[in-house]
Protein backbone atom coordinates (compact mmCIF):
# COMPACT_ATOMS: atom_id res chain seq x y z
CA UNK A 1 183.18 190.31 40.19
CA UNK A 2 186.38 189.30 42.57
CA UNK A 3 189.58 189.71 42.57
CA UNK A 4 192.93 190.78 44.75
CA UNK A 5 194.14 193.79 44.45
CA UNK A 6 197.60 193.53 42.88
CA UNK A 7 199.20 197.60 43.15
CA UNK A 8 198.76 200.50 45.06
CA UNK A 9 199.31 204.08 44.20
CA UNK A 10 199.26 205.77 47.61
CA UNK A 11 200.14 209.08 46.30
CA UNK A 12 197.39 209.23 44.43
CA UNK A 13 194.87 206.71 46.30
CA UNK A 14 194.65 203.95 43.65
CA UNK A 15 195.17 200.77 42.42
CA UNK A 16 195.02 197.52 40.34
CA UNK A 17 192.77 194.32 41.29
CA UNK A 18 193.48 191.28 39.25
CA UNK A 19 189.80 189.54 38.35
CA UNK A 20 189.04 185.94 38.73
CA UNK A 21 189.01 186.27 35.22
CA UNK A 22 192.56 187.31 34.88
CA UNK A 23 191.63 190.96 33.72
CA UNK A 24 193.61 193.86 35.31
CA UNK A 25 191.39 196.56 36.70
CA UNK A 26 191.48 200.14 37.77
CA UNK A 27 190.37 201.29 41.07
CA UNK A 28 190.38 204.68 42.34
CA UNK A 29 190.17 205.15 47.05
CA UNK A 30 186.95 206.85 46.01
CA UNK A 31 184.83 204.03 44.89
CA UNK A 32 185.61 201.99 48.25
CA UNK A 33 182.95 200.89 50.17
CA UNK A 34 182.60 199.85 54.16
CA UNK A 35 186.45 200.58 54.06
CA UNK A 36 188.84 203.57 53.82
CA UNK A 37 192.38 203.18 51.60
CA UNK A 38 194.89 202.26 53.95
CA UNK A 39 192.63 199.05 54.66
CA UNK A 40 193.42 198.13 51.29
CA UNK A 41 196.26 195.25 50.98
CA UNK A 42 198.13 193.58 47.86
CA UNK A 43 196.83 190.35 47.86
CA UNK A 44 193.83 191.20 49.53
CA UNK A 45 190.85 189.98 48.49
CA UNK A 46 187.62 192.47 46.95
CA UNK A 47 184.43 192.21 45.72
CA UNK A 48 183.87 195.24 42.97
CA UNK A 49 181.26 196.32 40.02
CA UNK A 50 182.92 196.45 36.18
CA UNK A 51 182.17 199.84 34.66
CA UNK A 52 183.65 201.25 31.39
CA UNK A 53 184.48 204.32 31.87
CA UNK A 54 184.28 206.21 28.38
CA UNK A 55 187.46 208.31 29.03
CA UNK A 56 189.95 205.62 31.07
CA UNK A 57 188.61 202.15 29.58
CA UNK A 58 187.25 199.21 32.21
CA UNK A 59 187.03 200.72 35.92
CA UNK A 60 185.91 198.38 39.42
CA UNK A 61 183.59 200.86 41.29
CA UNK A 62 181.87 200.01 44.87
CA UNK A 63 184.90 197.94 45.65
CA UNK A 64 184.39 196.04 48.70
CA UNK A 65 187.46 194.19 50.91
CA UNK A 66 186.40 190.77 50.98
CA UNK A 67 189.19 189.35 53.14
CA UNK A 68 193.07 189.98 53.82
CA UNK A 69 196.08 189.22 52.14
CA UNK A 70 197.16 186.02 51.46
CA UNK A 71 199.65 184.92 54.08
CA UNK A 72 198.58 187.34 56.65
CA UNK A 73 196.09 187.33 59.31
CA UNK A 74 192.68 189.06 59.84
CA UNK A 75 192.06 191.07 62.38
């Protein structure tokens, strides 16, 4: 799936990504791949896996940054 992420926790290294779908998804720093946390943006763009996690509901794991923030530039 895709999405941008849409909140940050940086106290406790998480986050929400919005799907294409329109579904709002957990993410914990852990299941980041090919990037650490602080690379993560709001508005930036990820690739991620849906799980359901039996105790917390829907979760993204092996979230990948797909591209930066809208408005701001790569690099």
């Amino acid at each position: 799936m895709t999405g941008r992420v849409t909140q940050l926790s940086h106290g406790r290294l998480c986050g929400i990504i919005r799907a294409s779908d329109g579904q709002s998804v957990f993410f914990h720093g852990r299941d980041l791949e090919g990037a650490q946390y602080n690379d993560v943006q709001i508005g930036g763009a990820v690739s991620f896996e849906l799980i359901d996690d039996r105790v917390s509901g829907p979760r993204a794991a092996r979230v990948r940054v797909t591209g930066a923030a809208k408005g701001t530039a790569a690099g």
